[in-house]
PDB file of N, CA and C in Angstrom:
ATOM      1  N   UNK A   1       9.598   5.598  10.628  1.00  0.00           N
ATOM      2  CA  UNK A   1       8.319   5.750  11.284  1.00  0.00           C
ATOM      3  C   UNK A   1       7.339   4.727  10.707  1.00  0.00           C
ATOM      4  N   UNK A   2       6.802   4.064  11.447  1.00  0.00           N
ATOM      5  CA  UNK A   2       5.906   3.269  11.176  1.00  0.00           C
ATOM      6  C   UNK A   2       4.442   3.551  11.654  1.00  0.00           C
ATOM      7  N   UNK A   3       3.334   3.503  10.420  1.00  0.00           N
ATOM      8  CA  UNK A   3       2.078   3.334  11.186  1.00  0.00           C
ATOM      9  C   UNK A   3       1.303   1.821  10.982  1.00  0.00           C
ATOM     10  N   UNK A   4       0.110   2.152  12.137  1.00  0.00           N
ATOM     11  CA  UNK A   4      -0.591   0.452  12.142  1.00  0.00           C
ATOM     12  C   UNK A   4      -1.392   0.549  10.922  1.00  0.00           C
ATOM     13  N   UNK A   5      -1.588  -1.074  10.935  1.00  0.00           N
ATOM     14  CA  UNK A   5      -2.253  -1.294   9.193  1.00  0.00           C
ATOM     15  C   UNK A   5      -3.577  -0.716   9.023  1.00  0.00           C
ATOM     16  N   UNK A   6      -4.622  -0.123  10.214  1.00  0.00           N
ATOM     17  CA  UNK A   6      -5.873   0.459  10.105  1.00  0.00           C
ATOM     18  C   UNK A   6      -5.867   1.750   9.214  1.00  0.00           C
ATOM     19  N   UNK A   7      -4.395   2.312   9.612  1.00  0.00           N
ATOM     20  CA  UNK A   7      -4.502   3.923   9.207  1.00  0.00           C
ATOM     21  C   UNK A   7      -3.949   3.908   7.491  1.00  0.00           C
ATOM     22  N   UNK A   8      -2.861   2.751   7.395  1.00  0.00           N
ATOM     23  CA  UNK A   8      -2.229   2.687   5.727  1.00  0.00           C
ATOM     24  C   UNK A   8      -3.613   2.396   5.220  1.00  0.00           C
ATOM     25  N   UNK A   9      -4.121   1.263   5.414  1.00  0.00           N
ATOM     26  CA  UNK A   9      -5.481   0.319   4.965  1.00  0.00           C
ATOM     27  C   UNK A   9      -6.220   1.806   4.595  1.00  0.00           C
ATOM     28  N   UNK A  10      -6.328   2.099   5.407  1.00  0.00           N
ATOM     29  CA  UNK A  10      -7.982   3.443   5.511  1.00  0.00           C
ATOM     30  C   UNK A  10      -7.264   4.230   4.416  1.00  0.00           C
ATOM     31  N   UNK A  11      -6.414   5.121   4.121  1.00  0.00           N
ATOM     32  CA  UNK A  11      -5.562   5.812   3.433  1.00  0.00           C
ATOM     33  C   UNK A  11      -5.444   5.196   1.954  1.00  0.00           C
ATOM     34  N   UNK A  12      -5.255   3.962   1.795  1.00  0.00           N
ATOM     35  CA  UNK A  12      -5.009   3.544   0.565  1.00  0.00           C
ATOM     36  C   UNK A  12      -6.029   3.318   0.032  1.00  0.00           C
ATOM     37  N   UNK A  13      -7.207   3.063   0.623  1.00  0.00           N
ATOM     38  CA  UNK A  13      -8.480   2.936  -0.112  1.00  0.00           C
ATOM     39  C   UNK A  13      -9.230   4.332  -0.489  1.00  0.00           C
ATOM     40  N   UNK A  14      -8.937   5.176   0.114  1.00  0.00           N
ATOM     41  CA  UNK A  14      -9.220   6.255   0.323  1.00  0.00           C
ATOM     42  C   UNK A  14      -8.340   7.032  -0.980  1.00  0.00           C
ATOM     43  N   UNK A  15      -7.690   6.473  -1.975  1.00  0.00           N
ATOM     44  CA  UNK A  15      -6.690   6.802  -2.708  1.00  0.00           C
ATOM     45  C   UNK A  15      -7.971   6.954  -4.189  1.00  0.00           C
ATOM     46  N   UNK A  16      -7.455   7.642  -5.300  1.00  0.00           N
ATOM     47  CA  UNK A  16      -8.454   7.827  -6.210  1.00  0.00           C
ATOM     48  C   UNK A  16      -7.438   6.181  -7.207  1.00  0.00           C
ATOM     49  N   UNK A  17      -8.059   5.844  -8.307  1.00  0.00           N
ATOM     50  CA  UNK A  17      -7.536   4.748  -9.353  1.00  0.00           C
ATOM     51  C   UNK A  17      -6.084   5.585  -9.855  1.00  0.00           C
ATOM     52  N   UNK A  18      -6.306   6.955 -10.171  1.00  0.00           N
ATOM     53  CA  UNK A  18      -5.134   7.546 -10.595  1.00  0.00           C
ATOM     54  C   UNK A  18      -3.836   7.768  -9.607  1.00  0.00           C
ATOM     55  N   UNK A  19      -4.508   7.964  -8.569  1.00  0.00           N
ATOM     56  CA  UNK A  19      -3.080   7.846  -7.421  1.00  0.00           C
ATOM     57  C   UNK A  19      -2.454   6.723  -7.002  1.00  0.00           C
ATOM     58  N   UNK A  20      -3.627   5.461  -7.182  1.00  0.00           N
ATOM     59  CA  UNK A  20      -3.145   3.869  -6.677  1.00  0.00           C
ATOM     60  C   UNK A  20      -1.642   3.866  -7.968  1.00  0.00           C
ATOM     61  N   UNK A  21      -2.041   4.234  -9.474  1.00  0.00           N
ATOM     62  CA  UNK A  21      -1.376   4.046 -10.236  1.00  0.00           C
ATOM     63  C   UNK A  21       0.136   4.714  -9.927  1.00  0.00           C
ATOM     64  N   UNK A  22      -0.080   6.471  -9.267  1.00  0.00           N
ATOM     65  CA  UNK A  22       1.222   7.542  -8.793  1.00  0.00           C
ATOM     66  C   UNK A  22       1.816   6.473  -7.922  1.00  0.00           C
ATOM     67  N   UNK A  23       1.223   5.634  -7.093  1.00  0.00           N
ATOM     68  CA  UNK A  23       1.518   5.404  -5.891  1.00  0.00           C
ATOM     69  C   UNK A  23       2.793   3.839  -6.426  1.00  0.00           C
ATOM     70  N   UNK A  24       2.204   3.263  -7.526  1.00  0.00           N
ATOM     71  CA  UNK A  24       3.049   1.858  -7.894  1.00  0.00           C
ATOM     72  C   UNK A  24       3.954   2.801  -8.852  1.00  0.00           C
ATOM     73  N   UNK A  25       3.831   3.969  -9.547  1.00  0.00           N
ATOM     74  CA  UNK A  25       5.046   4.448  -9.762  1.00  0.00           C
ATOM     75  C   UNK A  25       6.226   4.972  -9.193  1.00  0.00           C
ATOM     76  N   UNK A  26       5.836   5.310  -8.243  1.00  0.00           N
ATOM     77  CA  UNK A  26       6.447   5.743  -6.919  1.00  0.00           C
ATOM     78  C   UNK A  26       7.406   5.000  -6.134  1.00  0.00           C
ATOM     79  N   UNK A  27       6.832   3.892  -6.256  1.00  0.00           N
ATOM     80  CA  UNK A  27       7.534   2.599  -5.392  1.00  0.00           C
ATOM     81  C   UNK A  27       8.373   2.094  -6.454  1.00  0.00           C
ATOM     82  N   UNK A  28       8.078   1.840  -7.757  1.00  0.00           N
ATOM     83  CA  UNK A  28       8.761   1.237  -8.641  1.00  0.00           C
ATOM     84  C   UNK A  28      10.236   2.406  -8.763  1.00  0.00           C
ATOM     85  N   UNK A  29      10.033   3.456  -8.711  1.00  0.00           N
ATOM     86  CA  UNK A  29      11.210   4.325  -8.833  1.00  0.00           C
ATOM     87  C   UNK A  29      12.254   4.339  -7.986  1.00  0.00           C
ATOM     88  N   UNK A  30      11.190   3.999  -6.811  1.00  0.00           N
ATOM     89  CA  UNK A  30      12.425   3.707  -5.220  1.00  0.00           C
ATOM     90  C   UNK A  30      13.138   1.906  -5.356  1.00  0.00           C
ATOM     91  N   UNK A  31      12.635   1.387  -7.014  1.00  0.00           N
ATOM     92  CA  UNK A  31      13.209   0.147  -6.883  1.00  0.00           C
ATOM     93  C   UNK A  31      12.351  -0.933  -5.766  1.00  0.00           C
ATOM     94  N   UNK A  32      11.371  -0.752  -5.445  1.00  0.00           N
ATOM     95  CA  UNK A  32      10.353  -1.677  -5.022  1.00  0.00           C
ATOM     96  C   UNK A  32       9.283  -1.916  -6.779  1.00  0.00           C
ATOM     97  N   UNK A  33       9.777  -3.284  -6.814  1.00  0.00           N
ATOM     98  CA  UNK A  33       8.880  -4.041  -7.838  1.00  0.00           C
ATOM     99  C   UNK A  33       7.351  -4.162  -8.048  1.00  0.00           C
ATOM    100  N   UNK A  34       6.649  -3.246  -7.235  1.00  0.00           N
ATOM    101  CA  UNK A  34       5.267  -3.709  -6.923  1.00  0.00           C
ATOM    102  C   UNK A  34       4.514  -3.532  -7.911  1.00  0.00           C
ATOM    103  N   UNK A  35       3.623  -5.105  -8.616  1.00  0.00           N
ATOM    104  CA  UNK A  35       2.830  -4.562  -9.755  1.00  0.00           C
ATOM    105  C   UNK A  35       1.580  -4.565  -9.348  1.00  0.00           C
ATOM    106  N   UNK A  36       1.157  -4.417  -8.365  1.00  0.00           N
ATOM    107  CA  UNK A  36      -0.543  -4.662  -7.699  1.00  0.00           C
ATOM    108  C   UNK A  36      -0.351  -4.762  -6.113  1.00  0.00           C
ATOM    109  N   UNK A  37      -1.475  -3.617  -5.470  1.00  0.00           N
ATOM    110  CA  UNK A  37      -1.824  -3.960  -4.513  1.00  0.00           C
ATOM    111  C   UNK A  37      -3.113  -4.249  -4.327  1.00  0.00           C
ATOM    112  N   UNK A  38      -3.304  -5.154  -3.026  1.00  0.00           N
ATOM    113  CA  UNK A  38      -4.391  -5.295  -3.054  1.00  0.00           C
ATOM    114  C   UNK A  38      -5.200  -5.485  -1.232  1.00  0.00           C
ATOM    115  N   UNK A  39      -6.246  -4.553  -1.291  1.00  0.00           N
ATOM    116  CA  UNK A  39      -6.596  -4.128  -0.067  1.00  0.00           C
ATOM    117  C   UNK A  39      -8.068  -5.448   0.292  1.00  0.00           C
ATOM    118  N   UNK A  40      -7.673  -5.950   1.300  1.00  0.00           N
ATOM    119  CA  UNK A  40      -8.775  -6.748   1.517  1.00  0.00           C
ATOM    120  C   UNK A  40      -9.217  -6.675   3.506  1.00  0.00           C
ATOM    121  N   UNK A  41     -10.542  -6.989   3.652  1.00  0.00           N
ATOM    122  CA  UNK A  41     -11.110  -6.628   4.983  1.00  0.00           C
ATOM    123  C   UNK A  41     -11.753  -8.079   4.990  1.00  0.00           C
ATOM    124  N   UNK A  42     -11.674  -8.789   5.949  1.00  0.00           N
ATOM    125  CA  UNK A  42     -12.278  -9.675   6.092  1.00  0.00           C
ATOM    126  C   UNK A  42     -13.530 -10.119   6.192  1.00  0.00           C
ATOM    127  N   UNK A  43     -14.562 -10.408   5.347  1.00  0.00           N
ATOM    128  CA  UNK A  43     -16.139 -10.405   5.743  1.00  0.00           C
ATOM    129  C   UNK A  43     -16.494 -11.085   7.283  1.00  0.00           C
ATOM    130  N   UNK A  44     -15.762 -12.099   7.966  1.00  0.00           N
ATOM    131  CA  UNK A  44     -16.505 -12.752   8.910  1.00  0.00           C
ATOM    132  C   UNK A  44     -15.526 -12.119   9.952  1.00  0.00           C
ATOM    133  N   UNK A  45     -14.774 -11.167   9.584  1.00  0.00           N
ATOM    134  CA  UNK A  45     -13.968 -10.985  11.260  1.00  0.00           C
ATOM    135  C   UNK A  45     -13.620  -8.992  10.839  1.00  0.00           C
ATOM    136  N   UNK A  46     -14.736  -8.495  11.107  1.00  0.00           N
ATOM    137  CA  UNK A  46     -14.477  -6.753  10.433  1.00  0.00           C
ATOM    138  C   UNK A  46     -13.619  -6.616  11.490  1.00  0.00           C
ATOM    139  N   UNK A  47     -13.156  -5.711  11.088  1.00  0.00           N
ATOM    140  CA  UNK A  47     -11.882  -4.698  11.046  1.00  0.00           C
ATOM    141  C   UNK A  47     -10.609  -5.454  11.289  1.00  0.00           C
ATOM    142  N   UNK A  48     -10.479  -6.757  10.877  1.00  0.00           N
ATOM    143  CA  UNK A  48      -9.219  -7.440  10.936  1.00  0.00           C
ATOM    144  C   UNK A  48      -8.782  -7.029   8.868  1.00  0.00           C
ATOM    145  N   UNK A  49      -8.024  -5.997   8.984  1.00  0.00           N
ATOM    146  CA  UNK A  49      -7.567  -5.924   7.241  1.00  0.00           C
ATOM    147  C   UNK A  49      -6.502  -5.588   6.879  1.00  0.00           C
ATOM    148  N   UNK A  50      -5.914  -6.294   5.740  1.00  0.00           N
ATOM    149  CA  UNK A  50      -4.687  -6.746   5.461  1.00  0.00           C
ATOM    150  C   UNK A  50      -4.136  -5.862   3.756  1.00  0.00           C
ATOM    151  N   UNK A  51      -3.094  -5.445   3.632  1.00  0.00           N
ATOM    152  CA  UNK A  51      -2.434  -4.978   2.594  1.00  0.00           C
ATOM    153  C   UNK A  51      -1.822  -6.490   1.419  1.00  0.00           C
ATOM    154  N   UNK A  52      -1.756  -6.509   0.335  1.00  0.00           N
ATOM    155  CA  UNK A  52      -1.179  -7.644  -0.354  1.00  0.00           C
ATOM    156  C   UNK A  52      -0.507  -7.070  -1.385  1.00  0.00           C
ATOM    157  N   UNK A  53       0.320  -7.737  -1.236  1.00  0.00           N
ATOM    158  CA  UNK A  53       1.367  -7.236  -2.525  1.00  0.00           C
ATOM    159  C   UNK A  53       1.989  -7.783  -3.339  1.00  0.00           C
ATOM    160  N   UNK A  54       1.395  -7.875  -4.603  1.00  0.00           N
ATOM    161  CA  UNK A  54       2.473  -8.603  -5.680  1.00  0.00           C
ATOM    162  C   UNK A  54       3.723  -7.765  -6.430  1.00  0.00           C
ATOM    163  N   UNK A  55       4.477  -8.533  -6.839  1.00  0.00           N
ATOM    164  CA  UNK A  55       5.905  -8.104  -7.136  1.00  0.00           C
ATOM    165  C   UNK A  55       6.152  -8.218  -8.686  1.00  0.00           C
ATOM    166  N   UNK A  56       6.962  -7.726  -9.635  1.00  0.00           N
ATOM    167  CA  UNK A  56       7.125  -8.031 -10.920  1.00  0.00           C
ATOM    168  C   UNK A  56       7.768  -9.597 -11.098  1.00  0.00           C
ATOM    169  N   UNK A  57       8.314  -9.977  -9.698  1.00  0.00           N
ATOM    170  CA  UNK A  57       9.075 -11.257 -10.082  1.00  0.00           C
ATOM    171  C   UNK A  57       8.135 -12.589 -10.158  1.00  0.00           C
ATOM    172  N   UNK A  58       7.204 -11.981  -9.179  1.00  0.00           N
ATOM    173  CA  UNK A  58       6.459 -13.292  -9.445  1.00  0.00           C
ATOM    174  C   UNK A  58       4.883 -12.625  -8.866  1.00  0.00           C
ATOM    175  N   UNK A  59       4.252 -11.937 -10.286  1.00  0.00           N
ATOM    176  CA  UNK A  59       3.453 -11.584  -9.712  1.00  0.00           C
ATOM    177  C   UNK A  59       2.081 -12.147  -9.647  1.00  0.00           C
ATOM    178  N   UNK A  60       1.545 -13.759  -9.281  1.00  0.00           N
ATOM    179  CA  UNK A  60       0.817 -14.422  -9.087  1.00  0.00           C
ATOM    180  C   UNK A  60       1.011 -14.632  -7.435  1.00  0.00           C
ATOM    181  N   UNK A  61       2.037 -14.474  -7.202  1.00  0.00           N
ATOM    182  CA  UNK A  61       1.633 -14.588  -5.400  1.00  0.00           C
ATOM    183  C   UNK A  61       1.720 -13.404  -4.288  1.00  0.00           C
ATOM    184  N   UNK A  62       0.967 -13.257  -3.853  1.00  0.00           N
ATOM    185  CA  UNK A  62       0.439 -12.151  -2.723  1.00  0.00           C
ATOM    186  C   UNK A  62       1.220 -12.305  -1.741  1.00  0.00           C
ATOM    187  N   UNK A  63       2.244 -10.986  -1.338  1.00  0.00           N
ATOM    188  CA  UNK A  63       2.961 -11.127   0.106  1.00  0.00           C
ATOM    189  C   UNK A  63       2.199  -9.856   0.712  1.00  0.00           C
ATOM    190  N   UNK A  64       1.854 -10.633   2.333  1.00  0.00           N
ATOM    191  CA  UNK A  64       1.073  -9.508   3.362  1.00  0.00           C
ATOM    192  C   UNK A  64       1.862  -8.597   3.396  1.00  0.00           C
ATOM    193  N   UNK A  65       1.161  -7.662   4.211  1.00  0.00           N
ATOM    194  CA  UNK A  65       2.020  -6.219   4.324  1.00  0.00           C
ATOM    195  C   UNK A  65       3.213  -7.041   5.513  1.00  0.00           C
ATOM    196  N   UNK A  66       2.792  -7.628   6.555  1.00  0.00           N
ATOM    197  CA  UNK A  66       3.453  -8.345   7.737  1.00  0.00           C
ATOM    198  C   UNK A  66       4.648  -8.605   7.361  1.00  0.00           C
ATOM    199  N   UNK A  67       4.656  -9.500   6.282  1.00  0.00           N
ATOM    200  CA  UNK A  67       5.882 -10.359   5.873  1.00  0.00           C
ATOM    201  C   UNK A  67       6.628  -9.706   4.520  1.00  0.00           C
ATOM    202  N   UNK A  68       6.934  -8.122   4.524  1.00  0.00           N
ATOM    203  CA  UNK A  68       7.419  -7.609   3.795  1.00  0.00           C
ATOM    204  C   UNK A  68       8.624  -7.111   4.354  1.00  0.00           C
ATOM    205  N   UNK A  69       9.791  -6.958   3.988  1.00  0.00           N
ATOM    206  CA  UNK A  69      11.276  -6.665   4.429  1.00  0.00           C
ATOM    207  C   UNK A  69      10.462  -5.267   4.955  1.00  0.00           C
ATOM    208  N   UNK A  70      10.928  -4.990   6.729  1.00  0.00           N
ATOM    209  CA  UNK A  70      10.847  -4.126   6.973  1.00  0.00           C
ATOM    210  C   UNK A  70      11.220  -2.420   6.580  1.00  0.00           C
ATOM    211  N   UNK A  71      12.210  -1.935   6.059  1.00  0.00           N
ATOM    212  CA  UNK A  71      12.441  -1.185   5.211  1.00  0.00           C
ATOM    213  C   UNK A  71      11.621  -1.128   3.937  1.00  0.00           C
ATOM    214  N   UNK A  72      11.113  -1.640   3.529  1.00  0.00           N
ATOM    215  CA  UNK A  72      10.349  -1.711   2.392  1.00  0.00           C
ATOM    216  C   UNK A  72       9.120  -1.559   2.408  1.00  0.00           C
ATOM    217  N   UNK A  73       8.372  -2.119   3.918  1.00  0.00           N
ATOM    218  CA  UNK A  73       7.122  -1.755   4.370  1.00  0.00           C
ATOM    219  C   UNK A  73       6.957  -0.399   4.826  1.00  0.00           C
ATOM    220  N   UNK A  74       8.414  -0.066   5.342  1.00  0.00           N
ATOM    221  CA  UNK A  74       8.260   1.922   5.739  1.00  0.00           C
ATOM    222  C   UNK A  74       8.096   2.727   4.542  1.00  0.00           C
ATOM    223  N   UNK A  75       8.974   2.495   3.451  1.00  0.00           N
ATOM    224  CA  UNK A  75       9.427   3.119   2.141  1.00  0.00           C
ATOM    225  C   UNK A  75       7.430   2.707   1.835  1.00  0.00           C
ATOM    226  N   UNK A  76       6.543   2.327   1.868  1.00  0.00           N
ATOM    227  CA  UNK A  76       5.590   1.843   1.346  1.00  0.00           C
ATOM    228  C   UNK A  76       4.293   2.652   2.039  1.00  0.00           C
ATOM    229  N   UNK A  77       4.989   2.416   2.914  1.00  0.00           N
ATOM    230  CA  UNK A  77       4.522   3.332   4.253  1.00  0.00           C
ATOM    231  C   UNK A  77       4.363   4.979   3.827  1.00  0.00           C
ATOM    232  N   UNK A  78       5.307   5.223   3.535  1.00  0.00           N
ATOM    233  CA  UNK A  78       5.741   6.605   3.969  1.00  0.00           C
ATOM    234  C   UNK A  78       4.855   7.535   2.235  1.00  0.00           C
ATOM    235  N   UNK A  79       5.058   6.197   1.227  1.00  0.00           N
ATOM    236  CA  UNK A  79       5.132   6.786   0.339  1.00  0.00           C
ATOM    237  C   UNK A  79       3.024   7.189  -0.224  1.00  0.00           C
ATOM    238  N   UNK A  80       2.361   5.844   0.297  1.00  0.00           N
ATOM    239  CA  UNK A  80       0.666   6.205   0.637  1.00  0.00           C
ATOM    240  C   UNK A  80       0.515   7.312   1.645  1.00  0.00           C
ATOM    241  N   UNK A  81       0.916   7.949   2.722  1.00  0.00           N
ATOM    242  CA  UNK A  81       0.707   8.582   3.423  1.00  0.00           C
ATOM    243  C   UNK A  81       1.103   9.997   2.419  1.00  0.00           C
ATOM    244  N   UNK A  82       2.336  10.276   1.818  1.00  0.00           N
ATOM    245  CA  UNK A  82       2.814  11.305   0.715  1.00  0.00           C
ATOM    246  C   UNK A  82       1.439  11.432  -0.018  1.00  0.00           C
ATOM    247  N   UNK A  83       1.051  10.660  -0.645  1.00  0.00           N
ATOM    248  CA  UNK A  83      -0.094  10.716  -2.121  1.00  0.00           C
ATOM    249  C   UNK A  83      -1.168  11.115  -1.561  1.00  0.00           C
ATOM    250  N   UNK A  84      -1.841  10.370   0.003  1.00  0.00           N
ATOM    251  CA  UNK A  84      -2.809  10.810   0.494  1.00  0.00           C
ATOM    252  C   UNK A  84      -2.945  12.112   0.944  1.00  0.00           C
ATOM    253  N   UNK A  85      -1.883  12.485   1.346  1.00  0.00           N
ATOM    254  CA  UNK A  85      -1.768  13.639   2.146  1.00  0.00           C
ATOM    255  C   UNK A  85      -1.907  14.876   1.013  1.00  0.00           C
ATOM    256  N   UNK A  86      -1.067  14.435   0.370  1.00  0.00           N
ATOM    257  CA  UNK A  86      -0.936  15.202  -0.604  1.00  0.00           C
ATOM    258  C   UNK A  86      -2.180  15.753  -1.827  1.00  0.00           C
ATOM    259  N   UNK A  87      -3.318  14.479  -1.714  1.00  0.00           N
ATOM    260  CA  UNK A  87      -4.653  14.807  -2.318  1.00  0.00           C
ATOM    261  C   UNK A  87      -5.079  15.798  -1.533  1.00  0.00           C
ATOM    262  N   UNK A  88      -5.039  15.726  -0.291  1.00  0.00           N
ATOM    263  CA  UNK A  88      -5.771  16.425   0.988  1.00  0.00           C
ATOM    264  C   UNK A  88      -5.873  17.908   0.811  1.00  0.00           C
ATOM    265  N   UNK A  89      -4.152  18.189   0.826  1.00  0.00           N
ATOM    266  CA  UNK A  89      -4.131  19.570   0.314  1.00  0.00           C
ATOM    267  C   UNK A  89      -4.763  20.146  -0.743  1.00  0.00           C
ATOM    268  N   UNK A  90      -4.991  19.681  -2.155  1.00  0.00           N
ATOM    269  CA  UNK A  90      -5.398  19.899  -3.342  1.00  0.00           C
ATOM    270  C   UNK A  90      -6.547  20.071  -3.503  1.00  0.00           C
ATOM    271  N   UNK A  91      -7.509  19.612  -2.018  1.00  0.00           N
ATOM    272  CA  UNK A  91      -8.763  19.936  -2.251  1.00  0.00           C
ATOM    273  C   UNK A  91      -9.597  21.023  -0.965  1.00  0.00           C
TER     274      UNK A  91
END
């Protein structure tokens, strides 16, 4: 299942500092390398906004959410929607 990048985007920002952290443990356990994400919105073109992701292998360069092995963008997917959802209940 896949969702569009408005609803991950909105969701992941929407994440507290301690869950961004659950959330790269999470992925790292499923064997996704991710040592940083990073949520950016474009100042001159709103609501065009993009996911970035660095990796342990080389983590000076930013891959979009776009150009991430599809399976890996679901597993990424699935796993912000878990944490968010999962705050939801708790409060």
């Amino acid at each position: 299942m896949t969702y569009d990048i408005n609803t991950i985007y909105t969701k992941y920002k929407q994440l507290t500092k301690k869950q961004r952290q659950q959330l790269l443990a999470a992925l790292q356990s499923q064997g996704i390398n991710i040592v940083k994400i990073e949520a950016y919105e474009y100042a001159d073109a709103p609501g065009i906004k993009h996911l970035f992701f660095y990796f342990a292998e080389d983590s000076k360069k930013a891959i979009p959410y776009f150009m991430l092995d599809s399976m890996v963008w679901c597993k990424i997917q699935l796993s912000i929607i878990q944490i968010h959802d999962w705050q939801l209940k708790m409060t």
